[in-house]
Protein backbone atom coordinates (compact mmCIF):
# COMPACT_ATOMS: atom_id res chain seq x y z
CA UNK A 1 33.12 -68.80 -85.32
CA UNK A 2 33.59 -65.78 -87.74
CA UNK A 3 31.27 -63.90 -88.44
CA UNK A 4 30.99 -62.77 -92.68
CA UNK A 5 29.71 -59.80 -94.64
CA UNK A 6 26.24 -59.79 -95.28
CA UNK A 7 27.01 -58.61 -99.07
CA UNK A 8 28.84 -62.11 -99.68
CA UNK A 9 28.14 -64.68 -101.86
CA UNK A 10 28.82 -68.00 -101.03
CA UNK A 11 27.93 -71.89 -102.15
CA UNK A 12 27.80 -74.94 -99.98
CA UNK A 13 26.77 -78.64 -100.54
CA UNK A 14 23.60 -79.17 -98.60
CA UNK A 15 23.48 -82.66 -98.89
CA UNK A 16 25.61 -85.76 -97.04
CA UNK A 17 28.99 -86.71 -98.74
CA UNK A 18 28.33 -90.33 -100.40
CA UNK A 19 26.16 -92.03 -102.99
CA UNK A 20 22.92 -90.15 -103.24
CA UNK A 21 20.16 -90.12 -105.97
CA UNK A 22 19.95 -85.91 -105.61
CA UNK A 23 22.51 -83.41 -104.59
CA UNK A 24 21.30 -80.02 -103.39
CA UNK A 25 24.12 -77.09 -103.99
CA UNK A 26 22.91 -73.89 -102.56
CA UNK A 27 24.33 -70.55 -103.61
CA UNK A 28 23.18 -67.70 -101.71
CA UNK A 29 23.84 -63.95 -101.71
CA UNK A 30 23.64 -60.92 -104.34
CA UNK A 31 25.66 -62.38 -107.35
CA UNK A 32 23.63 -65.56 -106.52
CA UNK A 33 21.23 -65.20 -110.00
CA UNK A 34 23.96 -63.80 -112.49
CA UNK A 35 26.04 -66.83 -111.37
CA UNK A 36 23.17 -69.12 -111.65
CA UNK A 37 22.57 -67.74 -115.04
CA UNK A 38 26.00 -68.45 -116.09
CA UNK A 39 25.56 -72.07 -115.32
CA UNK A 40 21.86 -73.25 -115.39
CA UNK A 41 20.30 -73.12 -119.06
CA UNK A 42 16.50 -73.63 -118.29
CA UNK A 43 14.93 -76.33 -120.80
CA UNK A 44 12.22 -73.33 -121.43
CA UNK A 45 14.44 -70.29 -121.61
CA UNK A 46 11.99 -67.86 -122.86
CA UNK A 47 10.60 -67.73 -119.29
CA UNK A 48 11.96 -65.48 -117.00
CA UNK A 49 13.11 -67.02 -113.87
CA UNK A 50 10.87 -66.29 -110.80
CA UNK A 51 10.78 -66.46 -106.76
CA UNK A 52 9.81 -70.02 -105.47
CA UNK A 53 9.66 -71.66 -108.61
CA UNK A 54 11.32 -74.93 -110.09
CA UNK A 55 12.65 -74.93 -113.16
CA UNK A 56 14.46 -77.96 -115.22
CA UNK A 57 17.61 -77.01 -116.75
CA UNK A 58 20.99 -78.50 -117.51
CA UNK A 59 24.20 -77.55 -115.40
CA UNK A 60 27.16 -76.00 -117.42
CA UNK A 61 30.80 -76.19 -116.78
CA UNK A 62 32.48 -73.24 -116.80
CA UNK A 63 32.83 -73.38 -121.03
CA UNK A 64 28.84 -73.96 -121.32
CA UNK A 65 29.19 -77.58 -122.32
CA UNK A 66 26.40 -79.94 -120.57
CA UNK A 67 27.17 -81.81 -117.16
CA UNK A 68 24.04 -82.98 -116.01
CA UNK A 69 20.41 -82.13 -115.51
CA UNK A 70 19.15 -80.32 -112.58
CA UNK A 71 16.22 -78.21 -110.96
CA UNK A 72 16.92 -74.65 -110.28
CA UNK A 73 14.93 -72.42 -107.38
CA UNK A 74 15.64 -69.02 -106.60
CA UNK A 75 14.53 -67.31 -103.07
């Protein structure tokens, strides 16, 4: 076991490999929102994003173009 620096940022699937109806991606660490920002575009954008909240959104590939819908939460 290693251990890792608590100033990283990191992502991990948190859901089983296979068919599922949700997938849960969580991204953790202090680039964690400007990340998130880069690739979740909040269907009410005006709002700002908040601790503990859901928000509804679309995922973005890395040139902004749509992949799917999606709930955001930030902790």
């Amino acid at each position: 076991m290693t251990s890792r620096d608590a100033a990283d940022t990191i992502v991990a699937i948190s859901t089983p490999l296979g068919e599922a109806g949700i997938g849960i991606v969580r991204l953790s660490g202090p680039a964690a929102e400007p990340i998130a920002r880069r690739l979740f575009r909040p269907h009410h954008p005006r709002r700002p994003w908040r601790s503990h909240r859901l928000y509804l959104g679309h995922i973005l590939d890395p040139q902004g173009d749509i992949i799917d819908e999606g709930l955001l939460s930030l902790m």
